[in-house]
Protein backbone atom coordinates (compact mmCIF):
# COMPACT_ATOMS: atom_id res chain seq x y z
CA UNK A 1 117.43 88.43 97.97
CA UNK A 2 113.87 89.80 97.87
CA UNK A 3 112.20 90.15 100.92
CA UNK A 4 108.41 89.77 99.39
CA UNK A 5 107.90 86.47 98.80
CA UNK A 6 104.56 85.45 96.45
CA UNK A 7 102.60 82.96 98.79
CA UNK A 8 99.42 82.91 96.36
CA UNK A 9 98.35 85.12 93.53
CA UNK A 10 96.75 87.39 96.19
CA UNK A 11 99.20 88.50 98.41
CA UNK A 12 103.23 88.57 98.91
CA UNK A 13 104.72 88.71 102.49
CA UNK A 14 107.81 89.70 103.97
CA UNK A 15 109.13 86.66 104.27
CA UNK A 16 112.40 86.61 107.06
CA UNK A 17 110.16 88.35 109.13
CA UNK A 18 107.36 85.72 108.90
CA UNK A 19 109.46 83.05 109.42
CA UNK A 20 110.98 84.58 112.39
CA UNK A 21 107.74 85.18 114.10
CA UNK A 22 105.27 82.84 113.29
CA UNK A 23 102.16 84.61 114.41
CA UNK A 24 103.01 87.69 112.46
CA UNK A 25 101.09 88.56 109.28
CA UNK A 26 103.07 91.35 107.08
CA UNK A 27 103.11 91.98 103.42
CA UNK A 28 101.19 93.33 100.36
CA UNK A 29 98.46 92.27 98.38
CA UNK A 30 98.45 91.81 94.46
CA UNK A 31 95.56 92.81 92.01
CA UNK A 32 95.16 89.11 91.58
CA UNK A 33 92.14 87.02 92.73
CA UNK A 34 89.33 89.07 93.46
CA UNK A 35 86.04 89.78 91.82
CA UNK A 36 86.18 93.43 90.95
CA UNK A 37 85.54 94.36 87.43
CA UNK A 38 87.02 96.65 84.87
CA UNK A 39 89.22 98.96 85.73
CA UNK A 40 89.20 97.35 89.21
CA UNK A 41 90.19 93.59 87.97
CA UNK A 42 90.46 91.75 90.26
CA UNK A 43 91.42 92.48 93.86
CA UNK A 44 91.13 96.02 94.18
CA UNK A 45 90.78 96.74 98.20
CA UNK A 46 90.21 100.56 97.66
CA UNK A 47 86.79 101.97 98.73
CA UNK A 48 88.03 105.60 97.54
CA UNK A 49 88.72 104.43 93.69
CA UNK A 50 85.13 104.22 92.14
CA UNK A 51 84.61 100.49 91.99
CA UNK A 52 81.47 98.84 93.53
CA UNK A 53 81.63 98.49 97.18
CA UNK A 54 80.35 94.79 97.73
CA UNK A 55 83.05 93.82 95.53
CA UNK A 56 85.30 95.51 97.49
CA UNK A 57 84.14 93.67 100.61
CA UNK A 58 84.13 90.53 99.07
CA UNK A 59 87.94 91.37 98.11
CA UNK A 60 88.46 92.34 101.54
CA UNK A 61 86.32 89.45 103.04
CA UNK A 62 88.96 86.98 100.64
CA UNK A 63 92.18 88.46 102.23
CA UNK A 64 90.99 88.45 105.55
CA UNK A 65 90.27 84.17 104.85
CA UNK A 66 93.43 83.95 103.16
CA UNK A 67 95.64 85.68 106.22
CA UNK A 68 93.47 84.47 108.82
CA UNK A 69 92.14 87.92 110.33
CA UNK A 70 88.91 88.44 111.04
CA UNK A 71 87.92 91.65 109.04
CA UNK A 72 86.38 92.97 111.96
CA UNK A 73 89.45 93.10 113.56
CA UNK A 74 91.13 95.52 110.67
CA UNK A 75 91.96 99.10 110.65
CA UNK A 76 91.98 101.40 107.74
CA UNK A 77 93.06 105.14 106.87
CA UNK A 78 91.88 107.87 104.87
CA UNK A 79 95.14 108.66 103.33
CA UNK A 80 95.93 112.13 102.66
CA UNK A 81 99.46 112.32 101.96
CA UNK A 82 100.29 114.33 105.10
CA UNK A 83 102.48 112.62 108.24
CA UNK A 84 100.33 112.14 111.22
CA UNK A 85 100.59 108.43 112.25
CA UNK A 86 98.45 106.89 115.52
CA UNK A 87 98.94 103.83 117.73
CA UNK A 88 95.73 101.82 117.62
CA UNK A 89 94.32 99.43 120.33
CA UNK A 90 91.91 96.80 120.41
CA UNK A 91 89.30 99.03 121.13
CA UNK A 92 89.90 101.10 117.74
CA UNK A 93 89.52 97.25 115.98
CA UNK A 94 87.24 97.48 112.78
CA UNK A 95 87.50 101.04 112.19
CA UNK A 96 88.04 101.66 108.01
CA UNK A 97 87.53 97.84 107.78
CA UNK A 98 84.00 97.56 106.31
CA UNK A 99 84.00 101.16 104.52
CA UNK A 100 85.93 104.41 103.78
CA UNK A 101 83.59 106.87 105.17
CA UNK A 102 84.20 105.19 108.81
CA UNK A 103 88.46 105.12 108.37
CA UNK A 104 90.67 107.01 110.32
CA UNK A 105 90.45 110.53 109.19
CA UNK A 106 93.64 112.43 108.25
CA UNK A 107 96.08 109.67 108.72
CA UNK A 108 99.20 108.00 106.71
CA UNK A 109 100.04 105.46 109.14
CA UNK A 110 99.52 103.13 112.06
CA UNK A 111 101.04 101.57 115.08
CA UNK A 112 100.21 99.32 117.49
CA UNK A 113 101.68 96.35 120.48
CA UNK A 114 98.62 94.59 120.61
CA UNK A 115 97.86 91.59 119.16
CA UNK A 116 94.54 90.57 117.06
CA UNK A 117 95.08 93.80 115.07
CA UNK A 118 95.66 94.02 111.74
CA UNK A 119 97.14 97.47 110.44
CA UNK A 120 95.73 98.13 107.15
CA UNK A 121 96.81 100.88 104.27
CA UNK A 122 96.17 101.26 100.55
CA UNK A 123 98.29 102.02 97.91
CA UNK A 124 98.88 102.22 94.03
CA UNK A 125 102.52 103.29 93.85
CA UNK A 126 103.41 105.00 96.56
CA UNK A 127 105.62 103.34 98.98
CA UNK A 128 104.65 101.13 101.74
CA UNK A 129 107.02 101.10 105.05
CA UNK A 130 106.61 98.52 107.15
CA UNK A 131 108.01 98.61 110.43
CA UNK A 132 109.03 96.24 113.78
CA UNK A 133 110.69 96.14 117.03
CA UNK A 134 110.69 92.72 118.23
CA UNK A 135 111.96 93.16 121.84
CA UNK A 136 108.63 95.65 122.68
CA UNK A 137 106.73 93.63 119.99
CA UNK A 138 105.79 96.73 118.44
CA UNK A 139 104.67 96.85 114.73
CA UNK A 140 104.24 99.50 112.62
CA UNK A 141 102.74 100.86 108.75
CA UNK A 142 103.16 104.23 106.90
CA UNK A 143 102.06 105.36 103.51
CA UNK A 144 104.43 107.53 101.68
CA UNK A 145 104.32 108.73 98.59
CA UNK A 146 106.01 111.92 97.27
CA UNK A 147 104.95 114.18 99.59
CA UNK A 148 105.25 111.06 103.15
CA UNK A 149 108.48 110.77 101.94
CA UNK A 150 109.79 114.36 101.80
CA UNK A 151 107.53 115.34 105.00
CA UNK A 152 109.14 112.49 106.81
CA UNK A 153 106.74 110.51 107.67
CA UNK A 154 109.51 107.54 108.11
CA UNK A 155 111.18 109.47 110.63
CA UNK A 156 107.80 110.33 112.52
CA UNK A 157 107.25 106.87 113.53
CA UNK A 158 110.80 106.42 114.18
CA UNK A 159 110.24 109.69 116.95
CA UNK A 160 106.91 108.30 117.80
CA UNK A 161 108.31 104.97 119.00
CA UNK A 162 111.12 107.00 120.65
CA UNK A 163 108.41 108.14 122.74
CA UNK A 164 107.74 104.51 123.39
CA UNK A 165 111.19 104.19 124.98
CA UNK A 166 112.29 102.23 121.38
CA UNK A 167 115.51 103.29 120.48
CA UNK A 168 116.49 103.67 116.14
CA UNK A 169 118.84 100.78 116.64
CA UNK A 170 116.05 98.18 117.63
CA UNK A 171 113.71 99.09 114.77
CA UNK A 172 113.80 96.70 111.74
CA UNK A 173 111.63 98.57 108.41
CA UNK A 174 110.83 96.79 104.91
CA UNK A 175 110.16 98.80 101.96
CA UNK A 176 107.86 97.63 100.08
CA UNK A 177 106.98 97.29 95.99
CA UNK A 178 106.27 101.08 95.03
CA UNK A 179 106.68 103.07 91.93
CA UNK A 180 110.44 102.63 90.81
CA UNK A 181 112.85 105.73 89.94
CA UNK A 182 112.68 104.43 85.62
CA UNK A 183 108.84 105.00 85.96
CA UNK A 184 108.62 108.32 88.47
CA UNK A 185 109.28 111.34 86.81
CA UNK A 186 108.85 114.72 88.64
CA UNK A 187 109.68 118.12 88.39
CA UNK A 188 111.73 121.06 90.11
CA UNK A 189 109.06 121.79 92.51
CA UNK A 190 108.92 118.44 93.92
CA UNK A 191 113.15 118.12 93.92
CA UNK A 192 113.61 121.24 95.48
CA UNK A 193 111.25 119.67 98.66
CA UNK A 194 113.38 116.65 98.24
CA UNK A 195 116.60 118.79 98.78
CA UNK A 196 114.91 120.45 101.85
CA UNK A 197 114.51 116.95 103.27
CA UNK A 198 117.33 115.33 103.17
CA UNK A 199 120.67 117.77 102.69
CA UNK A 200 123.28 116.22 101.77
CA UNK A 201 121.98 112.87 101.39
CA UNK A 202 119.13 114.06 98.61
CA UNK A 203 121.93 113.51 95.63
CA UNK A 204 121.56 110.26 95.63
CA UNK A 205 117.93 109.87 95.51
CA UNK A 206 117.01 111.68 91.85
CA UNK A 207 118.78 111.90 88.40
CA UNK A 208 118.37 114.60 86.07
CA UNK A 209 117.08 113.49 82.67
CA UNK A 210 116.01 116.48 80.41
CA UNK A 211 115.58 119.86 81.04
CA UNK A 212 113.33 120.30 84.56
CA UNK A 213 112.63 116.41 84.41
CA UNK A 214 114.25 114.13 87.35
CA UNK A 215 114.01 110.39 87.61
CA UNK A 216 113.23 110.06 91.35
CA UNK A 217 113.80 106.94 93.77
CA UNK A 218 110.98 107.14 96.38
CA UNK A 219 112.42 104.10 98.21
CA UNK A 220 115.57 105.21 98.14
CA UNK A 221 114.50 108.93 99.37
CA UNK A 222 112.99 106.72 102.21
CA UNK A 223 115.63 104.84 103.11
CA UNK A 224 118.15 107.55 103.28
CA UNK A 225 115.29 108.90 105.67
CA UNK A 226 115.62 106.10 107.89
CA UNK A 227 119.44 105.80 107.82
CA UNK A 228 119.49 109.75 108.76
CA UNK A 229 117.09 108.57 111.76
CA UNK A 230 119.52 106.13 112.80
CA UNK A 231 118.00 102.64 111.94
CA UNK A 232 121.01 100.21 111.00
CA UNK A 233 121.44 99.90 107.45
CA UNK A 234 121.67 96.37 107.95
CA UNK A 235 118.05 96.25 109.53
CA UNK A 236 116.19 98.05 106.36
CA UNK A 237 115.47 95.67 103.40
CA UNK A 238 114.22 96.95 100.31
CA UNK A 239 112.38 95.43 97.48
CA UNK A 240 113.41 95.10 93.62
CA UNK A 241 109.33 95.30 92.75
CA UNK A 242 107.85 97.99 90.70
CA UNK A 243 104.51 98.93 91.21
CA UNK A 244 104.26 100.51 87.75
CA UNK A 245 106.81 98.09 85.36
CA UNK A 246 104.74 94.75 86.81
CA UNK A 247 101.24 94.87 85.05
CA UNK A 248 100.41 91.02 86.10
CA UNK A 249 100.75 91.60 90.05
CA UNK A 250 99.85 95.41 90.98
CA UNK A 251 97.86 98.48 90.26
CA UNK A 252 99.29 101.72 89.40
CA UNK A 253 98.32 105.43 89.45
CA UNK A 254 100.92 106.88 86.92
CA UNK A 255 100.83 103.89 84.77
CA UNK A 256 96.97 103.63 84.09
CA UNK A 257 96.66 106.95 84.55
CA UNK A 258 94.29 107.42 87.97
CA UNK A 259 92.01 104.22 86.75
CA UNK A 260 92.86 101.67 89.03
CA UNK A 261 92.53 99.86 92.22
CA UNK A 262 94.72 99.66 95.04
CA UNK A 263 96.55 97.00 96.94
CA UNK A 264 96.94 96.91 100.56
CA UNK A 265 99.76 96.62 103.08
CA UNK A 266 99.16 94.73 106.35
CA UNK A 267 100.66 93.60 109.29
CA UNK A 268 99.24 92.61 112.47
CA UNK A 269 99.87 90.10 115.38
CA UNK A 270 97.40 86.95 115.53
CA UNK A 271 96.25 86.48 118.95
CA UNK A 272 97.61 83.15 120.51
């Protein structure tokens, strides 16, 4: 069954997890009902991309009405493919929310225990993790695309938790819509990183398909990750939604070739 449900045009969320704890938000926004323009149409939340900033404030201002968090109490990140993810506190609320230039520098994902927090990441095909431990109530985000993914970045907030005294077995993830293998095609370079990552387990993530071209399954590459990190199989679900093959509900990189907007994962406690 899949685990992103469409609640409106603007948004899906993850919805077992949802229904088992009611004052969690967690999911990912469509390119549906915003006011961007263009290339942008209509609910790109990307400051990065090019498009005009109010709209993208208004976009944001929209989502934050529509899940019922304040946009002052978001955080956002600059993004830069690399695998450095921080725990954020109330204190850090609002940081990234309101602009790019004021987002956390350097960094592909975000955890936190608090509640009134709403972790906050944008993305165009690369694939969103989403992450929870319900007995610590800790919650958790990470951006990976090619280079996340074979750096790990799924297994650094699995360690980083660790450090939290949360053990692999306690850790529930969702992966969320991303690029699927049909529409990602790579090259050597980036298969021979995937074969450093993962060993043995790195057959069964890319397919060759003509000389020095590989089909290559992101979310698989990340759950195989995960499963090497020792999170339950049974605790990981994983969309059927392509980022790239679905024009109506999502932007993407490869498929519009770098003119686009971006959707944005979330997940965040309400306060009581």
């Amino acid at each position: 069954m899949e685990p992103f449900v469409k609640h409106n045009q603007s948004y899906l969320s993850i919805d077992s997890w949802m229904r088992q704890f009611p004052t969690l938000a967690a999911g990912m926004t469509t390119k549906n009902g915003g006011t961007s323009k263009g290339y942008f149409k209509t609910l790109n939340l990307g400051f990065h991309v090019g498009d005009d900033v109010n709209d993208v404030r208004l976009n944001r201002e929209k989502v934050a009405e529509l899940l019922q968090f304040r946009l002052n109490s978001w955080v956002g990140a600059e993004q830069t493919h690399e695998i450095v993810v921080k725990k954020i506190t109330k204190s850090d609320r609002g940081t990234g929310s309101d602009s790019y230039e004021n987002s956390f520098k350097g960094t592909d994902g975000f955890y936190t225990d608090e509640e009134g927090i709403l972790l906050t990441l944008c993305f165009a095909d690369c694939v969103p993790l989403f992450f929870i431990a319900p007995k610590k109530r800790m919650i958790g985000i990470a951006h990976a695309g090619w280079k996340g993914s074979v750096g790990q970045i799924a297994k650094r907030m699995i360690d980083a938790w660790g450090e939290e005294g949360i053990r692999p077995e306690e850790i529930f993830v969702a992966i969320g819509p991303s690029i699927c293998k049909k529409c990602y095609i790579v090259d050597q370079h980036v298969i021979n990183f995937v074969e450093k990552s993962l060993e043995e387990a790195a057959a069964l993530t890319y397919n060759l398909i003509t000389e020095g071209q590989f089909s290559l399954d992101l979310q698989e590459l990340n759950k195989q990750i995960l499963l090497t990190s020792g999170v339950p199989a049974q605790q990981i679900l994983q969309t059927e939604l392509c980022s790239s093959c679905d024009h109506q509900e999502f932007f993407s990189h490869r498929r519009d070739n770098g003119r686009t907007g971006r959707m944005m994962s979330f997940i965040g406690w309400k306060e009581k």
